[in-house]
C-alpha atoms as a PDB file:
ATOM      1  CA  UNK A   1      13.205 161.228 111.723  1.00  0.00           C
ATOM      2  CA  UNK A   2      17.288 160.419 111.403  1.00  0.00           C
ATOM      3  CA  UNK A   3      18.860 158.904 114.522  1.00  0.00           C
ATOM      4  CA  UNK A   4      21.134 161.133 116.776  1.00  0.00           C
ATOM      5  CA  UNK A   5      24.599 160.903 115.695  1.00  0.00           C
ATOM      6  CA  UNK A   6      26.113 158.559 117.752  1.00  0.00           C
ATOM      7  CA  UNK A   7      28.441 160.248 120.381  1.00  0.00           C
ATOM      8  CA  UNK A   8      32.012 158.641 121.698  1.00  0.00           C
ATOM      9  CA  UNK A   9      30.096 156.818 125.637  1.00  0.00           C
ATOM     10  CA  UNK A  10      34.359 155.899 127.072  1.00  0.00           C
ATOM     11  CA  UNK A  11      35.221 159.486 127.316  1.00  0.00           C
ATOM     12  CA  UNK A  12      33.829 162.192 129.106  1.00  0.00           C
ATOM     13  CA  UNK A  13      31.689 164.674 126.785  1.00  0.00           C
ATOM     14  CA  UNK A  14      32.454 167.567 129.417  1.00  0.00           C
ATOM     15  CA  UNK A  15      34.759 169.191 126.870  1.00  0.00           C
ATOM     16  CA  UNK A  16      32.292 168.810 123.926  1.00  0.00           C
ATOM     17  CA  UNK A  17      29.761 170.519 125.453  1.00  0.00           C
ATOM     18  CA  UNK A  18      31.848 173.742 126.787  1.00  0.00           C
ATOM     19  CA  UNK A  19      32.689 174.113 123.074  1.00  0.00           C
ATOM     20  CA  UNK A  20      28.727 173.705 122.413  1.00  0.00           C
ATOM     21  CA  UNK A  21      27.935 176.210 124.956  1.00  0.00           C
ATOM     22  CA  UNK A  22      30.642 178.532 124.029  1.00  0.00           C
ATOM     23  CA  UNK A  23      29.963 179.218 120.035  1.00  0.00           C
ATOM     24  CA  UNK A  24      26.099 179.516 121.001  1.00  0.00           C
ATOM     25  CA  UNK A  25      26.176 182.236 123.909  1.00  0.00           C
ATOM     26  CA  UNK A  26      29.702 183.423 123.975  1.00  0.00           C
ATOM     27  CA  UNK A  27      29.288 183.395 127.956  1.00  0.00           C
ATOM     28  CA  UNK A  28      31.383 185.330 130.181  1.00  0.00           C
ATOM     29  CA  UNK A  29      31.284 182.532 132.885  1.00  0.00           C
ATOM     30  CA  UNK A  30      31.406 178.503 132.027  1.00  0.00           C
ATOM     31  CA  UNK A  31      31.697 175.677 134.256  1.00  0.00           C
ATOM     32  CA  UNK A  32      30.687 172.110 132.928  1.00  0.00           C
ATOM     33  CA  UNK A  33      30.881 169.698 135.495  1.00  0.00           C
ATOM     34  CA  UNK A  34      29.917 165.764 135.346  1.00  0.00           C
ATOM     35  CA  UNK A  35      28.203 164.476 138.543  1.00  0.00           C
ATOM     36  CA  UNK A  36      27.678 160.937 136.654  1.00  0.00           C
ATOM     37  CA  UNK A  37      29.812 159.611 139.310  1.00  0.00           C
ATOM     38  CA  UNK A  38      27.970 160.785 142.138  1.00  0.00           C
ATOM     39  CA  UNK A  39      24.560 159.182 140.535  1.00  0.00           C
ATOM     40  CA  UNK A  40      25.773 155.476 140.335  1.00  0.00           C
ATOM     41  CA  UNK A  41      23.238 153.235 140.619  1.00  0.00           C
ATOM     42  CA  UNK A  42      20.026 155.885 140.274  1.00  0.00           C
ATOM     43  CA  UNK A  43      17.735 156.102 137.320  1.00  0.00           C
ATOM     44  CA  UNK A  44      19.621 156.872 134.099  1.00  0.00           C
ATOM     45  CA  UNK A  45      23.081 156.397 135.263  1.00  0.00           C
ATOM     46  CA  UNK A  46      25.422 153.939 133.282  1.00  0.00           C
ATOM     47  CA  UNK A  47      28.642 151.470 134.301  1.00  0.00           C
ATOM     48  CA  UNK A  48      31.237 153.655 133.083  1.00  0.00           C
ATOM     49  CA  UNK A  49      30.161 156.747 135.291  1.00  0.00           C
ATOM     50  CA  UNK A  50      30.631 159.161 132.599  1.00  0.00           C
ATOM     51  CA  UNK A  51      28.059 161.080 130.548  1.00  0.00           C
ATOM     52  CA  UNK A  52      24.695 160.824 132.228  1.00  0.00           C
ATOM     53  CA  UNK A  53      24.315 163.700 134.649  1.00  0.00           C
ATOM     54  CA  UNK A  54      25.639 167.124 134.067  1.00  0.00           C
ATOM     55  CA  UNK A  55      25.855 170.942 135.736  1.00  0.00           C
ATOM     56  CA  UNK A  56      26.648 173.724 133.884  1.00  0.00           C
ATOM     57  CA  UNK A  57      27.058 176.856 135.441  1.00  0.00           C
ATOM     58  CA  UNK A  58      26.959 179.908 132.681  1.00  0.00           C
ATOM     59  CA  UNK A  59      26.855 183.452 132.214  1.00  0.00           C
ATOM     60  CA  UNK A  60      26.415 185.227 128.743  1.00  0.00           C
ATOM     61  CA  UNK A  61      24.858 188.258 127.481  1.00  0.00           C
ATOM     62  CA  UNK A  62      22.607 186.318 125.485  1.00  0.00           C
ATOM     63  CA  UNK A  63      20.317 185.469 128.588  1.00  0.00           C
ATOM     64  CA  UNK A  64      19.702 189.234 129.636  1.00  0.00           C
ATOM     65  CA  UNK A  65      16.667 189.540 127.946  1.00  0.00           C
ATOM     66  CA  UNK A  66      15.105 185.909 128.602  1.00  0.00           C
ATOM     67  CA  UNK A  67      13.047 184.455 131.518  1.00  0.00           C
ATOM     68  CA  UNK A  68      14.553 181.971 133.254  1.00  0.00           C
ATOM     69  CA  UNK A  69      12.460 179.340 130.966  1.00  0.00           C
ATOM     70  CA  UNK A  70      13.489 181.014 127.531  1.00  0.00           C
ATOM     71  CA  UNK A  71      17.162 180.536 129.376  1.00  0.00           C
ATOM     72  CA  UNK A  72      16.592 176.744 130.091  1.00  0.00           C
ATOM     73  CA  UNK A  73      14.842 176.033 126.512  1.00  0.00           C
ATOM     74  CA  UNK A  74      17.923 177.652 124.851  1.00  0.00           C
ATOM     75  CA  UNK A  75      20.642 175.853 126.745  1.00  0.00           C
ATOM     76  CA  UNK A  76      18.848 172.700 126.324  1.00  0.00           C
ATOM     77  CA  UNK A  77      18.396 173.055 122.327  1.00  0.00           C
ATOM     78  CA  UNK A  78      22.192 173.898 122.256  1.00  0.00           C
ATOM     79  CA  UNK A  79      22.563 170.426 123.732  1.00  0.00           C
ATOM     80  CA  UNK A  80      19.908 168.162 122.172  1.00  0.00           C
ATOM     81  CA  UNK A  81      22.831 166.389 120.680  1.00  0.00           C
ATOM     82  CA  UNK A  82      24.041 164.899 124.062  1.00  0.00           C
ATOM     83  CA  UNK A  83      20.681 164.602 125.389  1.00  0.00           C
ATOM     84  CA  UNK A  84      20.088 162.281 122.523  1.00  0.00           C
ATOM     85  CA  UNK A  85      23.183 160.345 122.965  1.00  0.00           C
ATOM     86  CA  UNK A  86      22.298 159.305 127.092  1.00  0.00           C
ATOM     87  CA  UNK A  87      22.322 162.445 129.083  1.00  0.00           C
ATOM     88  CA  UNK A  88      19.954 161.776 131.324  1.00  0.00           C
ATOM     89  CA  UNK A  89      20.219 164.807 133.638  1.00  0.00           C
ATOM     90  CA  UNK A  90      21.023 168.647 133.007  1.00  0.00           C
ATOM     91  CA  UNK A  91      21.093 170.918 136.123  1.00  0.00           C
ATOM     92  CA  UNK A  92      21.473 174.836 135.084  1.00  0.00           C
ATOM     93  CA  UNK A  93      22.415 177.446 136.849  1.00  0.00           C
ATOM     94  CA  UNK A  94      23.008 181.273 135.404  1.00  0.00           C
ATOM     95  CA  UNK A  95      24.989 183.966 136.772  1.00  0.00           C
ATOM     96  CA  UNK A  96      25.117 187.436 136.435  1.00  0.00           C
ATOM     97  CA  UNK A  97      27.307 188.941 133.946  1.00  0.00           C
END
């Protein structure tokens, strides 16, 4: 097993991750939004208050067909890389198309 490639921890990864999202699902709605500043101090957080708790909000045609699991599984694969690298939290919510 190779260890994750390390990921920049002084800047936010927000933008990283919309481009992530976008080339896998093409989604018709995309909000990435870092709440690591609202966890300070809980499990997982760090000192710089960047990286460790995310929400994306998405919408893509790819998700029609999938249960709400097959949904989570796939958006969590797409980011494996950042969940490797210290993201400690990943809320999800879909929307309709």
């Amino acid at each position: 097993m190779t260890a994750p490639t390390p990921l920049p921890t002084h800047i936010s990864w927000q933008p990283l991750m919309v481009a992530a999202l976008k080339q896998r699902f093409e989604p018709t709605f995309l909000e990435v939004i870092d709440e690591s500043a609202q966890h300070a101090g809980h499990a997982g957080a760090n000192e710089l208050g960047l990286n460790s708790h995310y929400r994306v909000l998405i919408a893509s045609a790819h998700f029609e067909t999938l249960n709400r699991v097959q949904r989570h599984r796939l958006v969590y694969d797409s980011l494996q890389e950042f969940l490797d690298n210290g993201l400690h939290a990943l809320a999800i919510e879909f929307r309709s198309n």
